[in-house]
N, C-alpha and C. Protein backbone atom coordinates (compact mmCIF):
# COMPACT_ATOMS: atom_id res chain seq x y z
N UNK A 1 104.05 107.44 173.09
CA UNK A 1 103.04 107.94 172.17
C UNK A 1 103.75 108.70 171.05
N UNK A 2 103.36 108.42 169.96
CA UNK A 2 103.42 108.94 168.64
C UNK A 2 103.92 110.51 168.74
N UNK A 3 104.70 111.21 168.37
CA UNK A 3 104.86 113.12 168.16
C UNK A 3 103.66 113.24 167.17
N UNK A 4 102.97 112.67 166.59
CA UNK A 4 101.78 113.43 165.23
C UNK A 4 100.81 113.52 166.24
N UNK A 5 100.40 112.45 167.36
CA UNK A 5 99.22 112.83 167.88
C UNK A 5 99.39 114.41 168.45
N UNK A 6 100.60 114.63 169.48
CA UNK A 6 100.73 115.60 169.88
C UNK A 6 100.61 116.95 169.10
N UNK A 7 100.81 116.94 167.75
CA UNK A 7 100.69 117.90 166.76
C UNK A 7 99.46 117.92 166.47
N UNK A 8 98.47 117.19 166.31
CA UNK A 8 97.05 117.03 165.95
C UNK A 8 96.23 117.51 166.92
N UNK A 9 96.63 117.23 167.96
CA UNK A 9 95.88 117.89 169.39
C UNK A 9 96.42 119.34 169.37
N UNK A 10 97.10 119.77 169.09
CA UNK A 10 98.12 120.92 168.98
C UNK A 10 97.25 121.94 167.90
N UNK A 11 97.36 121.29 166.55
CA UNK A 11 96.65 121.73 165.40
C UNK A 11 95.06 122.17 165.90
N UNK A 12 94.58 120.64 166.55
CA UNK A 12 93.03 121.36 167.03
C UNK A 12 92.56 122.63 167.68
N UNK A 13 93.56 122.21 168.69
CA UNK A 13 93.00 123.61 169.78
C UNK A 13 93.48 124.78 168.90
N UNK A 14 94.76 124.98 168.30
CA UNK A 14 95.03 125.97 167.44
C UNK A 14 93.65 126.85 166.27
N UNK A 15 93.09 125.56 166.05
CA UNK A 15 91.94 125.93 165.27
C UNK A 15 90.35 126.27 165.59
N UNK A 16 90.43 125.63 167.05
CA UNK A 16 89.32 126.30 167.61
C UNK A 16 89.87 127.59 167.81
N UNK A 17 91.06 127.83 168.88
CA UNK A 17 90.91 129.38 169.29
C UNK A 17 90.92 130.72 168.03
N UNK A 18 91.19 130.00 167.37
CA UNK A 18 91.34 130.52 165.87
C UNK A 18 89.54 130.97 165.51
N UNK A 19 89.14 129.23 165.41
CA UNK A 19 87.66 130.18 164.88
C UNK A 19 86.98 130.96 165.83
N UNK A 20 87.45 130.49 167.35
CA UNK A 20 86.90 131.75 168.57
C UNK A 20 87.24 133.11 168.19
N UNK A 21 88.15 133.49 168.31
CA UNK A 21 88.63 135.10 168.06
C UNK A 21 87.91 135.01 166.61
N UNK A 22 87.81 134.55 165.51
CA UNK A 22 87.02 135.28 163.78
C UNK A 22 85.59 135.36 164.60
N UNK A 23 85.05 134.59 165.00
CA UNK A 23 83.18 134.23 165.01
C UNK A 23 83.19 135.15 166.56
N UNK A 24 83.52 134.99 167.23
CA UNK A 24 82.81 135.71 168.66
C UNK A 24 83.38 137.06 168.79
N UNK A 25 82.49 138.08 169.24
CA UNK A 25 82.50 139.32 169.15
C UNK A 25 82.86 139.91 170.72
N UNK A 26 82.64 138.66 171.40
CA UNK A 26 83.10 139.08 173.28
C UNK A 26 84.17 139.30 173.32
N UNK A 27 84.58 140.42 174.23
CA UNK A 27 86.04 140.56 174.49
C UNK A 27 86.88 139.60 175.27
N UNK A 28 85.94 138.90 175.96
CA UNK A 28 86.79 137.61 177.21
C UNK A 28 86.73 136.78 176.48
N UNK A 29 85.94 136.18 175.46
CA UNK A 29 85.77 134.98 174.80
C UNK A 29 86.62 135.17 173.72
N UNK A 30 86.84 136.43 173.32
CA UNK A 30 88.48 136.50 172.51
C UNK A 30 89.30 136.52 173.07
N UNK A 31 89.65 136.74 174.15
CA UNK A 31 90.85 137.14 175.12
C UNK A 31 91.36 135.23 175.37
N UNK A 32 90.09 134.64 175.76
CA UNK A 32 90.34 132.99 176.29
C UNK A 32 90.86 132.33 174.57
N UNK A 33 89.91 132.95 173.79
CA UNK A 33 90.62 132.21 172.67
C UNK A 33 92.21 132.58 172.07
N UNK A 34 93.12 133.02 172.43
CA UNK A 34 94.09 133.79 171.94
C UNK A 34 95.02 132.92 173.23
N UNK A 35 94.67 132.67 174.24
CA UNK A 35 95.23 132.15 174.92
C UNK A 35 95.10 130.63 174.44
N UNK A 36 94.19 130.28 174.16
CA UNK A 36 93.74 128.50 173.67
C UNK A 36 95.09 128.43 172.54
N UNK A 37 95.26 129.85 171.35
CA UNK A 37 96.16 129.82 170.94
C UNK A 37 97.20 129.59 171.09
N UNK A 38 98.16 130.25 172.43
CA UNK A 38 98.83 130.52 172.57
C UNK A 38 99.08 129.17 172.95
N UNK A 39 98.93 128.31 174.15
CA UNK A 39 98.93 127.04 174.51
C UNK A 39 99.14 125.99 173.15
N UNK A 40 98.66 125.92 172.15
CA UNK A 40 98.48 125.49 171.31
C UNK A 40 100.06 125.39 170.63
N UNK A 41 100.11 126.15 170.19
CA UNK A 41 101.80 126.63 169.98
C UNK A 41 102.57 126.27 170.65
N UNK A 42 102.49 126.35 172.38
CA UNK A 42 103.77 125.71 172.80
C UNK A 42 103.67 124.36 173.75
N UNK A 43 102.36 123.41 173.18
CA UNK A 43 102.32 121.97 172.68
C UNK A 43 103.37 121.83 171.67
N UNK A 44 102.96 122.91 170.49
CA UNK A 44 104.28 122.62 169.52
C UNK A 44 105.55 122.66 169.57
N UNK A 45 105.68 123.21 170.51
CA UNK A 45 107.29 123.63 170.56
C UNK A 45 107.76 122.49 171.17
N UNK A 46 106.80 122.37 172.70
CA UNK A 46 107.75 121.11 172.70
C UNK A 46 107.52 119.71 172.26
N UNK A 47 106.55 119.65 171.55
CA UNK A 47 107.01 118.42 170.73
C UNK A 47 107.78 118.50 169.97
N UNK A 48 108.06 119.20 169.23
CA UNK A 48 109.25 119.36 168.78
C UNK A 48 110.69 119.39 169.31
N UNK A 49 110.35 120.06 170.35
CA UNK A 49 111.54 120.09 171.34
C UNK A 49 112.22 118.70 171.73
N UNK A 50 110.68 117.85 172.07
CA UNK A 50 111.10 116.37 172.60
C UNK A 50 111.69 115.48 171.43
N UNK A 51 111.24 116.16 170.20
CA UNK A 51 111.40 114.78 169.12
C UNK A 51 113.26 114.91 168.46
N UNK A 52 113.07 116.36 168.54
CA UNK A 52 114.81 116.80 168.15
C UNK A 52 115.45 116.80 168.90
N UNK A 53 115.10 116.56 170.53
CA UNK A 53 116.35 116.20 171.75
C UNK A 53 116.95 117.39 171.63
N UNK A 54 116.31 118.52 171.90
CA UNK A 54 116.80 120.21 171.46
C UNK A 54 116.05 120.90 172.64
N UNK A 55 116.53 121.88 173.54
CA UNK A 55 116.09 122.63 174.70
C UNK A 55 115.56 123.92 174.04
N UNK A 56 115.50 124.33 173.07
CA UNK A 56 115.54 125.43 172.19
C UNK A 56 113.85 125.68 172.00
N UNK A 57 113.07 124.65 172.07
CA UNK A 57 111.88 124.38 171.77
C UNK A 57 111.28 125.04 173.81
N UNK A 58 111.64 124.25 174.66
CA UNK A 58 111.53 124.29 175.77
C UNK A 58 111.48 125.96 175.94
N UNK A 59 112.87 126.32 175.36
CA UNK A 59 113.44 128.35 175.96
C UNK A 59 112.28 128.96 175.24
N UNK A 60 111.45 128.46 173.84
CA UNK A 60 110.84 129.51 173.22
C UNK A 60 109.27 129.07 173.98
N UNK A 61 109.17 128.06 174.88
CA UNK A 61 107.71 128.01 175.70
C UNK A 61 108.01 128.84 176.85
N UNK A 62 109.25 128.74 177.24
CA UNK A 62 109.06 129.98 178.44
C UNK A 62 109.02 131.46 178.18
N UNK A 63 109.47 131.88 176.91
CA UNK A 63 109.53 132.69 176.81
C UNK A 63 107.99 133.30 176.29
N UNK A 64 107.35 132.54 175.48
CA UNK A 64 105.83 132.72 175.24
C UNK A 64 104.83 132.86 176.54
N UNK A 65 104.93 131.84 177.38
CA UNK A 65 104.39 131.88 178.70
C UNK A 65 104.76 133.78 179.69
N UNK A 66 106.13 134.34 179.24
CA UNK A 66 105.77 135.22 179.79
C UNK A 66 105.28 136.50 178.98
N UNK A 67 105.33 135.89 177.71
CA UNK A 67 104.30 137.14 177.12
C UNK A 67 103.33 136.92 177.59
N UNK A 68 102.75 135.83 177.56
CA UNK A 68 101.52 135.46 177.64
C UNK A 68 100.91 135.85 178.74
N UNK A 69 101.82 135.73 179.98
CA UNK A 69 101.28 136.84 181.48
C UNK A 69 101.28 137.89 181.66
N UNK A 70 101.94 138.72 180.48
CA UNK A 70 102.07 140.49 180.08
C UNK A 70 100.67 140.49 179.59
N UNK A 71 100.42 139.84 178.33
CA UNK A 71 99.33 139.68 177.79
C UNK A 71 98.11 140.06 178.69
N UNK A 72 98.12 138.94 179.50
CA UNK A 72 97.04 138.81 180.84
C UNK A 72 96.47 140.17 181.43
N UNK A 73 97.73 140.43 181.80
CA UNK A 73 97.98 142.04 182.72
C UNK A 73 97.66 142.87 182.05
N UNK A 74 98.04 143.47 181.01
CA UNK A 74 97.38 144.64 179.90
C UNK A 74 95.81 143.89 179.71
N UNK A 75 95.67 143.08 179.03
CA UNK A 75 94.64 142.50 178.51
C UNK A 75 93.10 142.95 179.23
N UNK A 76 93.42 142.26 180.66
CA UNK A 76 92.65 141.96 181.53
C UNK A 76 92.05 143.63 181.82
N UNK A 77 93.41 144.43 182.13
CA UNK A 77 93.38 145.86 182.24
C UNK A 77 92.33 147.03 181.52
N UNK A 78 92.13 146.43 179.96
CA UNK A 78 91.33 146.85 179.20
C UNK A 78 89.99 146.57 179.05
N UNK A 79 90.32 145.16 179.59
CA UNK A 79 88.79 144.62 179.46
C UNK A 79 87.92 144.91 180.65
N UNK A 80 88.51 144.98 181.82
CA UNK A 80 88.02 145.76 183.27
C UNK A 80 87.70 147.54 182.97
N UNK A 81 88.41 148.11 182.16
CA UNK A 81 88.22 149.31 182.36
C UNK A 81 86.94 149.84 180.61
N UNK A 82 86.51 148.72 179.85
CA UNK A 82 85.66 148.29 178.94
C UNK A 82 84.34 148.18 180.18
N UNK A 83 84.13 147.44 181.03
CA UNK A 83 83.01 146.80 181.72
C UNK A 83 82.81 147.81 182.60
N UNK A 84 83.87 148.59 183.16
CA UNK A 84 83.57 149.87 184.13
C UNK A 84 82.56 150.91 183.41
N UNK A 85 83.01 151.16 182.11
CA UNK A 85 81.58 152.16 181.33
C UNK A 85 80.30 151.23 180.73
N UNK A 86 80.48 150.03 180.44
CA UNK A 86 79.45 149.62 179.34
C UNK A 86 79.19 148.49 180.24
N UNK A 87 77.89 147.76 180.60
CA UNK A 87 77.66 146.78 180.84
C UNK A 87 78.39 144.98 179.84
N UNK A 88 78.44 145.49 179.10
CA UNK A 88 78.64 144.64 177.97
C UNK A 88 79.96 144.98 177.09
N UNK A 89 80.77 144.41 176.65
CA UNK A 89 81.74 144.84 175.62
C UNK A 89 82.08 143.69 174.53
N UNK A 90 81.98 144.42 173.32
CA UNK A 90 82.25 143.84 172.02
C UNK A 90 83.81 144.76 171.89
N UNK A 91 84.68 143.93 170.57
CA UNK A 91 85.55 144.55 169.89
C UNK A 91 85.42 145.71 169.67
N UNK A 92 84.25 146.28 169.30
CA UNK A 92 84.05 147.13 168.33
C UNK A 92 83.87 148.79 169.62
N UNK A 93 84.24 148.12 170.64
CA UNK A 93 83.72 149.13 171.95
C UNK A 93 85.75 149.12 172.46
N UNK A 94 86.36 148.91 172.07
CA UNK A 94 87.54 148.92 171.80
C UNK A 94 88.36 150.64 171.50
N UNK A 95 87.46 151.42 170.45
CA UNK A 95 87.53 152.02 169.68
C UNK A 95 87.52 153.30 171.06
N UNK A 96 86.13 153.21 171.53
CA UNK A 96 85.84 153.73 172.88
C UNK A 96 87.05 154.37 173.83
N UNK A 97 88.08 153.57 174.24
CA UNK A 97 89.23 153.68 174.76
C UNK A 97 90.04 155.44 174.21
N UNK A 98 89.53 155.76 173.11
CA UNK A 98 90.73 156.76 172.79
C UNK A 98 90.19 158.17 173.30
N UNK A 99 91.37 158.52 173.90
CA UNK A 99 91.43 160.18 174.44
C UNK A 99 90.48 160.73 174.30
């Protein structure tokens, strides 16, 4: 198969999770979109990785993957301790969090 399809599928999801996090105001439904991101990106890498016969593409998906489980861990952390006071949480309940 073609490397453009893989970039096009790549590009898509990039652009949904994209318009998820601008348009939705949920904190999980931003949290999932940022991850749709993140995935998105390292489709790219390694297609790229595969098309330049380069491991370099491969080192920068593992290395995203473990932000991406730091991410999780803080993330998740905030958004649990968001739902412990408020039934509901928007961005804007974010603010909430300080001292």
């Amino acid at each position: 198969m073609d490397a453009s399809w893989y970039l096009a599928v790549g590009g898509i999801i990039f652009t949904i999770g994209a318009i998820g996090v601008l348009v939705r105001r949920n904190v999980l439904v931003m949290f999932m979109c940022i991850e749709l991101m993140l995935n998105a990106v390292n489709l790219t890498f390694v297609t790229f990785a595969r098309e330049l016969d380069d491991i370099g593409g491969q080192v920068v998906v593992f290395f995203v993957l473990v932000v991406a489980a730091a991410e999780v861990v803080v993330g998740l952390g905030i958004i649990v301790s968001i739902f412990r006071r408020r039934a509901e949480a928007t961005a804007d309940d974010i603010s909430m969090l300080k001292g």
